[in-house]
C-alpha atoms as a PDB file:
ATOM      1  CA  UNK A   1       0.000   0.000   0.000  1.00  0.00           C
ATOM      2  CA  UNK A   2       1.380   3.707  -0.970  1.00  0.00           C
ATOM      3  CA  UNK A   3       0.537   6.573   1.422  1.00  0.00           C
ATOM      4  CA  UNK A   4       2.795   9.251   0.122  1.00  0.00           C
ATOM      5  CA  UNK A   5       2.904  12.376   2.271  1.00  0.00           C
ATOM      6  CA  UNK A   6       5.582  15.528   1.334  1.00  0.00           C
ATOM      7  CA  UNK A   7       8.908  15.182   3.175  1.00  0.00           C
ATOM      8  CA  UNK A   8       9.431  17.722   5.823  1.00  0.00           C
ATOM      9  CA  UNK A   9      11.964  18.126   8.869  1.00  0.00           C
ATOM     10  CA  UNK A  10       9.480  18.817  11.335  1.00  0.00           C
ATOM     11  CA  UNK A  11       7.022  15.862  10.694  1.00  0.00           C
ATOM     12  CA  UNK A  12       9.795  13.342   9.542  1.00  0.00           C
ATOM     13  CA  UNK A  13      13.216  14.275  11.408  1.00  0.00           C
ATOM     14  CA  UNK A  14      13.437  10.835  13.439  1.00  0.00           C
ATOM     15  CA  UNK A  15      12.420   8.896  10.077  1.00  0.00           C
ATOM     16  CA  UNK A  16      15.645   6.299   9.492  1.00  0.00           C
ATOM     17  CA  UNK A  17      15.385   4.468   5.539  1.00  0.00           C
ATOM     18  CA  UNK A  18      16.675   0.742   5.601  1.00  0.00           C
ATOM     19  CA  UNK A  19      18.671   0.375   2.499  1.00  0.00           C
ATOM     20  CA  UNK A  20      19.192  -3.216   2.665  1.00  0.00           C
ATOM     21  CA  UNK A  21      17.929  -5.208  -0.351  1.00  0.00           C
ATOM     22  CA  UNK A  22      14.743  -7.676  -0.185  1.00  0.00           C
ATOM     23  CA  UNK A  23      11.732  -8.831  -1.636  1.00  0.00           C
ATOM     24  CA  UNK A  24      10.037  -7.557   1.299  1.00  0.00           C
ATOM     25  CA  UNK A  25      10.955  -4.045   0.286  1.00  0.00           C
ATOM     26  CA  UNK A  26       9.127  -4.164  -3.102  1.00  0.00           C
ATOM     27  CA  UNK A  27      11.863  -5.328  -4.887  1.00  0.00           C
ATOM     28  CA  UNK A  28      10.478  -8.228  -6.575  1.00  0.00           C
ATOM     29  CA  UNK A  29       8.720  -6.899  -9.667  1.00  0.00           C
ATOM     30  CA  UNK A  30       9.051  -8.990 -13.164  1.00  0.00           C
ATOM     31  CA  UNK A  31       9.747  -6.078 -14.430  1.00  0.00           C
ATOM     32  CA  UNK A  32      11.262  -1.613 -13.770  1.00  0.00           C
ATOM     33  CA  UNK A  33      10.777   1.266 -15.807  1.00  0.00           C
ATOM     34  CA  UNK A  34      13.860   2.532 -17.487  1.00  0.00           C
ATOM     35  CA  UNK A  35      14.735   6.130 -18.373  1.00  0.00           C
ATOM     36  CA  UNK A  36      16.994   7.449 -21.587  1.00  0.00           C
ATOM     37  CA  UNK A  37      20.425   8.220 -19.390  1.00  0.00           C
ATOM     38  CA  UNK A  38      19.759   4.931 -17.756  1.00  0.00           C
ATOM     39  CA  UNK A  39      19.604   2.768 -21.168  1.00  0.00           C
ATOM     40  CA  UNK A  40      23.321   1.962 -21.377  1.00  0.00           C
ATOM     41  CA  UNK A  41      23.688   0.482 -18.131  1.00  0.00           C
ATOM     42  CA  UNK A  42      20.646  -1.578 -18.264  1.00  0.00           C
ATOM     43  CA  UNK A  43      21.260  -3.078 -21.779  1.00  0.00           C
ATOM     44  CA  UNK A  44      24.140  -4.119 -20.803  1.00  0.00           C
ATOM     45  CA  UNK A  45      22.854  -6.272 -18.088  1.00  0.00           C
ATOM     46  CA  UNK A  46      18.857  -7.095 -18.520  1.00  0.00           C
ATOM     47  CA  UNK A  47      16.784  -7.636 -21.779  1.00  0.00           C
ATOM     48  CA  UNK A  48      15.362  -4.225 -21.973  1.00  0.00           C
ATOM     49  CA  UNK A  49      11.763  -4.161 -24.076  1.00  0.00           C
ATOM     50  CA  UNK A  50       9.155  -1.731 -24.813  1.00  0.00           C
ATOM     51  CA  UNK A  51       5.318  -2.400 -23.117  1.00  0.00           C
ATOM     52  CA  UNK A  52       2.582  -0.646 -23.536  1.00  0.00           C
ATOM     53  CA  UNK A  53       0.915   1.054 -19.907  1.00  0.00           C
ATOM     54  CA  UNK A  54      -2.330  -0.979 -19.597  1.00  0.00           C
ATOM     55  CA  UNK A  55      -4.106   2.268 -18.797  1.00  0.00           C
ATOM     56  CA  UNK A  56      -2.797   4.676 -21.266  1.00  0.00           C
ATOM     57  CA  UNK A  57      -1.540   2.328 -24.188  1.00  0.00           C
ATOM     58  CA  UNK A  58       1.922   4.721 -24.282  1.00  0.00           C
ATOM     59  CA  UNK A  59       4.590   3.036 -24.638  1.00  0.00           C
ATOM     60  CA  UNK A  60       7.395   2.942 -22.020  1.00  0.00           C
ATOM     61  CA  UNK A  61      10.967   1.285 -21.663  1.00  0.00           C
ATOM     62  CA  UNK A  62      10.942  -1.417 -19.201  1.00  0.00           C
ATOM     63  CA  UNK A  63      14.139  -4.195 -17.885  1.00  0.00           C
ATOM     64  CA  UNK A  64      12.718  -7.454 -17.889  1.00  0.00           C
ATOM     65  CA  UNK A  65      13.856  -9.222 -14.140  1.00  0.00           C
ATOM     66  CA  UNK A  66      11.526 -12.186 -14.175  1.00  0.00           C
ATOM     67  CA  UNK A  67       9.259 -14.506 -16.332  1.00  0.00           C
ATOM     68  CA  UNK A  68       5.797 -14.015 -13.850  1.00  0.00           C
ATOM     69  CA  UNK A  69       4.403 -11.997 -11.431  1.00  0.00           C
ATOM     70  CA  UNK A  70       6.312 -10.543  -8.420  1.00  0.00           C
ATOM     71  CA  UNK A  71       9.945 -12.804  -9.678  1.00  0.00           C
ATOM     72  CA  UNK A  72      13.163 -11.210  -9.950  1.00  0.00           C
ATOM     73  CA  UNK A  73      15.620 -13.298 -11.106  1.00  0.00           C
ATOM     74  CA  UNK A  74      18.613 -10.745 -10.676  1.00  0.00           C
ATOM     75  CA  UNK A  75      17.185 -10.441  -6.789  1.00  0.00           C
ATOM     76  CA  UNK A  76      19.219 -13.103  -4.744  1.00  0.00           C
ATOM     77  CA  UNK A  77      17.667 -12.981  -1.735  1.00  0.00           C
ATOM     78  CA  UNK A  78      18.942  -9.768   0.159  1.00  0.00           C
ATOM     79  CA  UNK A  79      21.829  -9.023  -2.920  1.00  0.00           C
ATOM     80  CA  UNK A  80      21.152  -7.864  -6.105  1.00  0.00           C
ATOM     81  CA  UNK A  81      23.050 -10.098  -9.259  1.00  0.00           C
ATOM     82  CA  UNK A  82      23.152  -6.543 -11.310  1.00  0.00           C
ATOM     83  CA  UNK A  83      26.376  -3.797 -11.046  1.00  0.00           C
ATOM     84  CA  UNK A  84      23.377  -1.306 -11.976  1.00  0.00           C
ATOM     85  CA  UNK A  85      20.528  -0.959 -10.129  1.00  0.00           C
ATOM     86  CA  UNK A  86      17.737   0.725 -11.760  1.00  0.00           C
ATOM     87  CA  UNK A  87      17.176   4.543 -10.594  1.00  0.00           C
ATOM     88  CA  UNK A  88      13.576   2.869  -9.016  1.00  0.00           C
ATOM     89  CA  UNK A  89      14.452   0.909  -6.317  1.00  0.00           C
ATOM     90  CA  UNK A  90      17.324   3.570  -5.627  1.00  0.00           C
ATOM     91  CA  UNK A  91      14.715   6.349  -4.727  1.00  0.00           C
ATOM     92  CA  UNK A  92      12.165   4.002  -2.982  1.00  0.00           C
ATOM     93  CA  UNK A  93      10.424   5.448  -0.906  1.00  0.00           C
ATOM     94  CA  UNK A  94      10.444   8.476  -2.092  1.00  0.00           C
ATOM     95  CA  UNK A  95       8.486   9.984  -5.306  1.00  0.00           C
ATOM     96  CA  UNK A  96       8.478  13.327  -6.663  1.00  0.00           C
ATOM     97  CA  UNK A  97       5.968  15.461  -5.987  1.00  0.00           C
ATOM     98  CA  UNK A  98       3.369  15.652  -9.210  1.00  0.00           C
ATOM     99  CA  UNK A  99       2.774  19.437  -9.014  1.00  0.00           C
ATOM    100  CA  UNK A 100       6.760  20.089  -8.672  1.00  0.00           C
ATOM    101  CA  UNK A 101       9.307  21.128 -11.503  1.00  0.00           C
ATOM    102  CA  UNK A 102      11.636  18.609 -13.615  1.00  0.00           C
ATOM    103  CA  UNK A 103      14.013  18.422 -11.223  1.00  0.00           C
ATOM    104  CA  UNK A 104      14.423  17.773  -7.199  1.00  0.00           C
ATOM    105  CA  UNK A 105      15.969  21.418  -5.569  1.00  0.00           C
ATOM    106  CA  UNK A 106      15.036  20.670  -1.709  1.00  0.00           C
ATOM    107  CA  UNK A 107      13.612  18.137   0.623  1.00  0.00           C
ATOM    108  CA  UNK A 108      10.255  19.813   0.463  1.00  0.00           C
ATOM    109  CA  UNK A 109       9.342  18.753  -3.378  1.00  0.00           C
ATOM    110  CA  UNK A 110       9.958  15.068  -2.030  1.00  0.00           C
ATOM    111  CA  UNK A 111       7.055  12.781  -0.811  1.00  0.00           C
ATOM    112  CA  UNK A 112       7.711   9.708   1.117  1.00  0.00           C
ATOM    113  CA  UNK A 113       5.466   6.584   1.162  1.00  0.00           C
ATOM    114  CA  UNK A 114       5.125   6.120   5.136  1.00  0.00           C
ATOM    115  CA  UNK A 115       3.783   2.729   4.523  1.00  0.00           C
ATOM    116  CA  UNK A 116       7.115   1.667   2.804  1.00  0.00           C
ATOM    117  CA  UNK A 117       8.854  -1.439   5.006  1.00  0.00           C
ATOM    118  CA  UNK A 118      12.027   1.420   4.255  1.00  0.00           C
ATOM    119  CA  UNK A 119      11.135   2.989   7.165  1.00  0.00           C
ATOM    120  CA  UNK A 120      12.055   2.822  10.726  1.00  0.00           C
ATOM    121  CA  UNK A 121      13.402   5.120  13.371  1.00  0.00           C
ATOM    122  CA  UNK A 122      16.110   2.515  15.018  1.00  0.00           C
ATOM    123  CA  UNK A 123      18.195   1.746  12.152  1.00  0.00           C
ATOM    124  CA  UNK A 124      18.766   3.133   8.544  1.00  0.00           C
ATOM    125  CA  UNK A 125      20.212   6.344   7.097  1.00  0.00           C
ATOM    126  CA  UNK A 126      19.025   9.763   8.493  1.00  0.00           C
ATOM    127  CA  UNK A 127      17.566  11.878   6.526  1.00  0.00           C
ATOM    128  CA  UNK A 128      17.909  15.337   8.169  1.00  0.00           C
ATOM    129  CA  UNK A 129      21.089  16.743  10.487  1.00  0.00           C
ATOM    130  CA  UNK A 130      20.510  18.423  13.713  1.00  0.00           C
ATOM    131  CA  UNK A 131      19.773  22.338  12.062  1.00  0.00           C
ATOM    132  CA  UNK A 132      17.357  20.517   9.450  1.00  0.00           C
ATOM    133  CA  UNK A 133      19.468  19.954   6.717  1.00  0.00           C
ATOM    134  CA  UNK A 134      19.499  17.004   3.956  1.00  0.00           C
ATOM    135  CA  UNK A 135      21.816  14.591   5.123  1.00  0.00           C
ATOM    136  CA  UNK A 136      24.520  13.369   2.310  1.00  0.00           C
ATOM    137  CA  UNK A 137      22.223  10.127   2.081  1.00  0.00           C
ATOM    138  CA  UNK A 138      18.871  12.385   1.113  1.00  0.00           C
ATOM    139  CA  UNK A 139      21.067  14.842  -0.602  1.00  0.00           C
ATOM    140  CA  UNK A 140      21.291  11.334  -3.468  1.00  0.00           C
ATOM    141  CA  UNK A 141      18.100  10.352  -3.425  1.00  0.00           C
ATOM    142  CA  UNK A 142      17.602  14.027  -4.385  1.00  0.00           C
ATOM    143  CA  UNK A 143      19.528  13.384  -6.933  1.00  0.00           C
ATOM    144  CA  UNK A 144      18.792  10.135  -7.961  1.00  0.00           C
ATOM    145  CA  UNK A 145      14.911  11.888  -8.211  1.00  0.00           C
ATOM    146  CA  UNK A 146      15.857  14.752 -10.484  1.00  0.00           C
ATOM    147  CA  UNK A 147      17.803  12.310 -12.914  1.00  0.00           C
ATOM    148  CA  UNK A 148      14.500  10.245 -13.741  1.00  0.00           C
ATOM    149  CA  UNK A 149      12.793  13.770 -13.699  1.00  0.00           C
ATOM    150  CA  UNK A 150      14.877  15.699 -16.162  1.00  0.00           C
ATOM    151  CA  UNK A 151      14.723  12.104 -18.522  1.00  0.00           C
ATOM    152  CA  UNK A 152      10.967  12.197 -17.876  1.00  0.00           C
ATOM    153  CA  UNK A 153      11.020  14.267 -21.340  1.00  0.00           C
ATOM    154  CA  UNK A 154      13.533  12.878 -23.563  1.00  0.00           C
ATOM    155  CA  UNK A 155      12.672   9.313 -23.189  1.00  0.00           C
ATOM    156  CA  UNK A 156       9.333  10.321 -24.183  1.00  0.00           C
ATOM    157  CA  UNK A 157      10.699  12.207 -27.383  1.00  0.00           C
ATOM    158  CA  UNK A 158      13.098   8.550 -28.045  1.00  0.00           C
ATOM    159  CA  UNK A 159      10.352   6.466 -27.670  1.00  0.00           C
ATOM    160  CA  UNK A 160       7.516   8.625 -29.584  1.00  0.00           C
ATOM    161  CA  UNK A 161      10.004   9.095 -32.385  1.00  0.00           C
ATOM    162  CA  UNK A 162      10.875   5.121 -32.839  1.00  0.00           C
ATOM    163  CA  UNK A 163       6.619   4.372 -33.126  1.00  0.00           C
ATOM    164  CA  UNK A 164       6.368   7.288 -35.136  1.00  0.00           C
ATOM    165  CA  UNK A 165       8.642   5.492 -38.022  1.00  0.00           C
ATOM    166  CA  UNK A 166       6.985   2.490 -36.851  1.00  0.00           C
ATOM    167  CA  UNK A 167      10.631   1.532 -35.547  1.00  0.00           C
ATOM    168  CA  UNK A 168       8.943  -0.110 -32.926  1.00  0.00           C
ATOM    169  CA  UNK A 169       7.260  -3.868 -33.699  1.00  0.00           C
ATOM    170  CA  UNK A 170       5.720  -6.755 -31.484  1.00  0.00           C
ATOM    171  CA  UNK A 171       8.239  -9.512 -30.316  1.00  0.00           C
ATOM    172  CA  UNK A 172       7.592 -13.028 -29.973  1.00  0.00           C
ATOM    173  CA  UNK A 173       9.315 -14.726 -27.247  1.00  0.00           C
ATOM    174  CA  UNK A 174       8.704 -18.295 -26.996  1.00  0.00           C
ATOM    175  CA  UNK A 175      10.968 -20.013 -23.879  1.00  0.00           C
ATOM    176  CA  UNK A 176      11.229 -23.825 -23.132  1.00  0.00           C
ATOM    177  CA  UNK A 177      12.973 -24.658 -20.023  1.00  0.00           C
ATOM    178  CA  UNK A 178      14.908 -27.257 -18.853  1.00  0.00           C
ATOM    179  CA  UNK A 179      12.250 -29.255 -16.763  1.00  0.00           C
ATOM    180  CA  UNK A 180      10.118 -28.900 -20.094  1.00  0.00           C
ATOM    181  CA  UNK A 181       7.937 -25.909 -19.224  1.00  0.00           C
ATOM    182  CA  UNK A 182       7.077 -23.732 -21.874  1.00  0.00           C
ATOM    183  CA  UNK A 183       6.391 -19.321 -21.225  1.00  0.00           C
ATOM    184  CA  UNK A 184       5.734 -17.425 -23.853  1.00  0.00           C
ATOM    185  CA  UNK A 185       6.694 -13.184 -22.973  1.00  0.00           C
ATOM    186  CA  UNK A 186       3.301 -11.591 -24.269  1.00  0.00           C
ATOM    187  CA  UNK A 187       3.434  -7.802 -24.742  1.00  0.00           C
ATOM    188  CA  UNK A 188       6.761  -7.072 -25.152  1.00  0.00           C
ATOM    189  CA  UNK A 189       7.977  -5.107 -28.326  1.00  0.00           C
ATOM    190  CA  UNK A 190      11.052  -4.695 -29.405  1.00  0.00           C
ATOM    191  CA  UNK A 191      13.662  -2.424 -32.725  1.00  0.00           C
ATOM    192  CA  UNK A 192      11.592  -3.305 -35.548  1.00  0.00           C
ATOM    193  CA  UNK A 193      15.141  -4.451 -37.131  1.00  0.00           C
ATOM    194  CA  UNK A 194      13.844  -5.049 -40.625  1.00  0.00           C
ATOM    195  CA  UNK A 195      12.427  -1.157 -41.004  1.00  0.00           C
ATOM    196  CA  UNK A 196      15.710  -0.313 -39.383  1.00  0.00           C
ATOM    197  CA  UNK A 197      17.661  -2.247 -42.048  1.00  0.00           C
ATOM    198  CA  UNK A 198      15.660  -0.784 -44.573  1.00  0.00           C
ATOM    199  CA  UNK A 199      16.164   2.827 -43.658  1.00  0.00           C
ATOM    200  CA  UNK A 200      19.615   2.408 -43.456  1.00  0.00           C
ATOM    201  CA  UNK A 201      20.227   0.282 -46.774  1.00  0.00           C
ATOM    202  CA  UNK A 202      18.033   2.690 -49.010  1.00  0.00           C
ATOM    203  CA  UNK A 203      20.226   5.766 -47.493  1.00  0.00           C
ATOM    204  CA  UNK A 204      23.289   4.212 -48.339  1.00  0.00           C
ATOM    205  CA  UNK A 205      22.025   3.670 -51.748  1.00  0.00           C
ATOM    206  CA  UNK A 206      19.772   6.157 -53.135  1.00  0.00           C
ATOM    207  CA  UNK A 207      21.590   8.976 -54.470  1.00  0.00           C
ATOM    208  CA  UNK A 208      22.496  12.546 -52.271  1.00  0.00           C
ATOM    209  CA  UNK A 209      21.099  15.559 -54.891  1.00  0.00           C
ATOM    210  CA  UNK A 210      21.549  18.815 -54.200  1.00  0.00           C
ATOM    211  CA  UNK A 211      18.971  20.374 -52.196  1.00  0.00           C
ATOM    212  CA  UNK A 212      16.943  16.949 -52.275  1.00  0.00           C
ATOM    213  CA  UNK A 213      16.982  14.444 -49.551  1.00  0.00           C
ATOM    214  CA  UNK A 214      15.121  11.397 -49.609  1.00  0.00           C
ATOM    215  CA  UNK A 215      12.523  10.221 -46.266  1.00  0.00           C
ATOM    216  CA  UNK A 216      15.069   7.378 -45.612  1.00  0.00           C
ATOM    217  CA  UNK A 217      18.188   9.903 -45.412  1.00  0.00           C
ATOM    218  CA  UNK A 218      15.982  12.430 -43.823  1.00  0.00           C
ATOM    219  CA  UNK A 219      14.974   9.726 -40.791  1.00  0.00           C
ATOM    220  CA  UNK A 220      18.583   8.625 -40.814  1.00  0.00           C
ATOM    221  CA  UNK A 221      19.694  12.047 -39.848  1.00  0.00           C
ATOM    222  CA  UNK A 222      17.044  12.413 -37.808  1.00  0.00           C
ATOM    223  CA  UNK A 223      18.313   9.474 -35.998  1.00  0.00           C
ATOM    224  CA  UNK A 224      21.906  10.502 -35.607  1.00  0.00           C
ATOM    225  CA  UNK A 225      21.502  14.041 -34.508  1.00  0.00           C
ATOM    226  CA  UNK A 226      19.288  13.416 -31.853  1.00  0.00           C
ATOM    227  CA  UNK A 227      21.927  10.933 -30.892  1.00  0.00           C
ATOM    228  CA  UNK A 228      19.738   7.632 -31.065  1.00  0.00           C
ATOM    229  CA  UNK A 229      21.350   5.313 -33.134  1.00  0.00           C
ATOM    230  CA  UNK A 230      23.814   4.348 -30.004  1.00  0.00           C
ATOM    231  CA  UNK A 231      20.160   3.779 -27.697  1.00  0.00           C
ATOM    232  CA  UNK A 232      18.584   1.444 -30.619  1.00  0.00           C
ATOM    233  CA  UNK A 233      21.823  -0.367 -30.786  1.00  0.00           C
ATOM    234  CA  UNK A 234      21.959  -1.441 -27.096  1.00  0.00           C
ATOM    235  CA  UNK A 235      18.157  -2.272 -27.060  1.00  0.00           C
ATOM    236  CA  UNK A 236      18.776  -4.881 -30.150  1.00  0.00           C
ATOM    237  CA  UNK A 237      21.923  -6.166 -28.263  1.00  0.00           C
ATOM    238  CA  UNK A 238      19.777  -6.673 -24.921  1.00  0.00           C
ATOM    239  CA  UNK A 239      17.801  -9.140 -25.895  1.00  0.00           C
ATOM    240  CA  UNK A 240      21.050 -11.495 -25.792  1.00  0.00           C
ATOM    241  CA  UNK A 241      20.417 -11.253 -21.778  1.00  0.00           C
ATOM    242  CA  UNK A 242      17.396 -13.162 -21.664  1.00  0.00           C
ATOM    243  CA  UNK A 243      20.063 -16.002 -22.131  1.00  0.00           C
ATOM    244  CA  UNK A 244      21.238 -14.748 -18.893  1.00  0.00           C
ATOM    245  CA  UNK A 245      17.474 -14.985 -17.449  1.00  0.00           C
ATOM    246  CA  UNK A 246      16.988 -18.085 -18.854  1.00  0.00           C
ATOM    247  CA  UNK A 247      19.383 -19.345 -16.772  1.00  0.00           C
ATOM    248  CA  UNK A 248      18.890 -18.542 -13.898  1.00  0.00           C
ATOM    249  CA  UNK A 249      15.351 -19.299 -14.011  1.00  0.00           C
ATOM    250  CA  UNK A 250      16.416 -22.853 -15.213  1.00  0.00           C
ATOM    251  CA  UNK A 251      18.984 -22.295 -11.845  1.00  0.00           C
ATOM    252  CA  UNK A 252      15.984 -21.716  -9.308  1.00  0.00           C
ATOM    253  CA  UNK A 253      13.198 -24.622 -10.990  1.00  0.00           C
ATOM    254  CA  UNK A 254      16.701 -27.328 -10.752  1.00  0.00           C
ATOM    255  CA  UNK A 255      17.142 -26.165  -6.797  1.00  0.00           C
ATOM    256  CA  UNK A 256      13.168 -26.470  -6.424  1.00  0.00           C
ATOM    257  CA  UNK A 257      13.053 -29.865  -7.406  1.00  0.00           C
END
């Protein structure tokens, strides 16, 4: 349950956060939103996918951590398996308020969920020093809040620009595992790498005239000045890392048996 209320000194100055990892902390989620400046780190660890918000049907970058409901395969008990852990369970339990700018300035645009399992007043980081002020540990989550706020925009713009040039296509993902199961991912899209290839063939081909430039050259350029090429190429190389999941799901049915 969520109960966020804004972060002050006066109301919250004994508050400690538990950093520790756990599934009891609302860690184990199949799956994390991922932001733009993000993209890099997570590729290079998790499959990352597109999926469409049930409620909205916008699209949105997510890391895939599990196969079901409430699994995370990189979540070994208490220690994460990833040298990257996503911006959202870095920030828990704190949110930005709605109403406030694209970035986090002070502790009083910050709301913290007071039903979080985070929480305690024995042990944990502080959050405010004696005369009121951010401690170094709220000072990051500060940070670590403005990041995913000023990427808020420009992941939009990435993602709106890839369905736009209908860069963007369904992916079928069809899993057996070792003790003969079968899962197949529903929902997940994926670089349409066909439309990609084509764009990219017919620009190398089709001739440059003077003061004409083709759609294909046109997206192309589109594509490299808005620095987006390097993103697409580490969402195609991703999908390498569901080996990765595979295995460890194959890991945790063997040491259920």
């Amino acid at each position: 349950m969520i109960n966020l209320q804004p972060l002050s000194y006066s109301q919250h100055k004994h508050i400690k956060i538990i950093t520790r990892h756990g599934s009891e902390f609302g860690e184990a989620i199949h799956t994390a939103p991922v932001q733009l400046n993000e993209l890099e780190n997570m590729c290079a660890q998790t499959p990352v996918c597109f999926m469409k918000n049930t409620e909205t049907g916008q699209f949105g970058l997510y890391a895939i951590q599990g196969f079901n409901e409430g699994e995370n395969l990189f979540l070994n008990n208490d220690q994460w398996r990833l040298d990257y852990i996503p911006l959202q369970f870095r920030c828990q339990p704190f949110a930005l308020e709605p109403e406030q700018q694209t970035h986090a300035t002070s502790a009083q645009c910050i709301s913290i969920n007071i039903h979080s399992k985070r929480i305690s007043t024995t042990e944990g980081e502080a959050l405010f020093n004696e005369d009121g002020t951010p401690t170094n540990f709220l000072s990051r989550i500060q940070n670590n809040l403005a990041d995913i706020a000023r990427a808020a925009h420009p992941t939009r713009l990435f993602i709106e620009t890839l369905v736009n040039n209908n860069l963007v296509e369904a992916a079928t993902i069809a899993i057996t595992f070792n003790n003969g199961d079968t899962f197949n991912y529903k929902g997940l899209y994926t670089i349409n790498l066909d439309k990609l290839e084509e764009i990219t063939h017919a620009a190398r081909v089709e001739p440059l005239e003077q003061l004409h430039i083709t759609p294909h050259h046109a997206l192309l350029t589109q594509l490299e000045q808005q620095h987006y090429l390097a993103p697409i190429t580490w969402l195609t190389q991703s999908l390498g890392n569901f080996q990765k999941l595979i295995a460890l799901k194959n890991a945790k049915l063997n040491k259920a048996e």
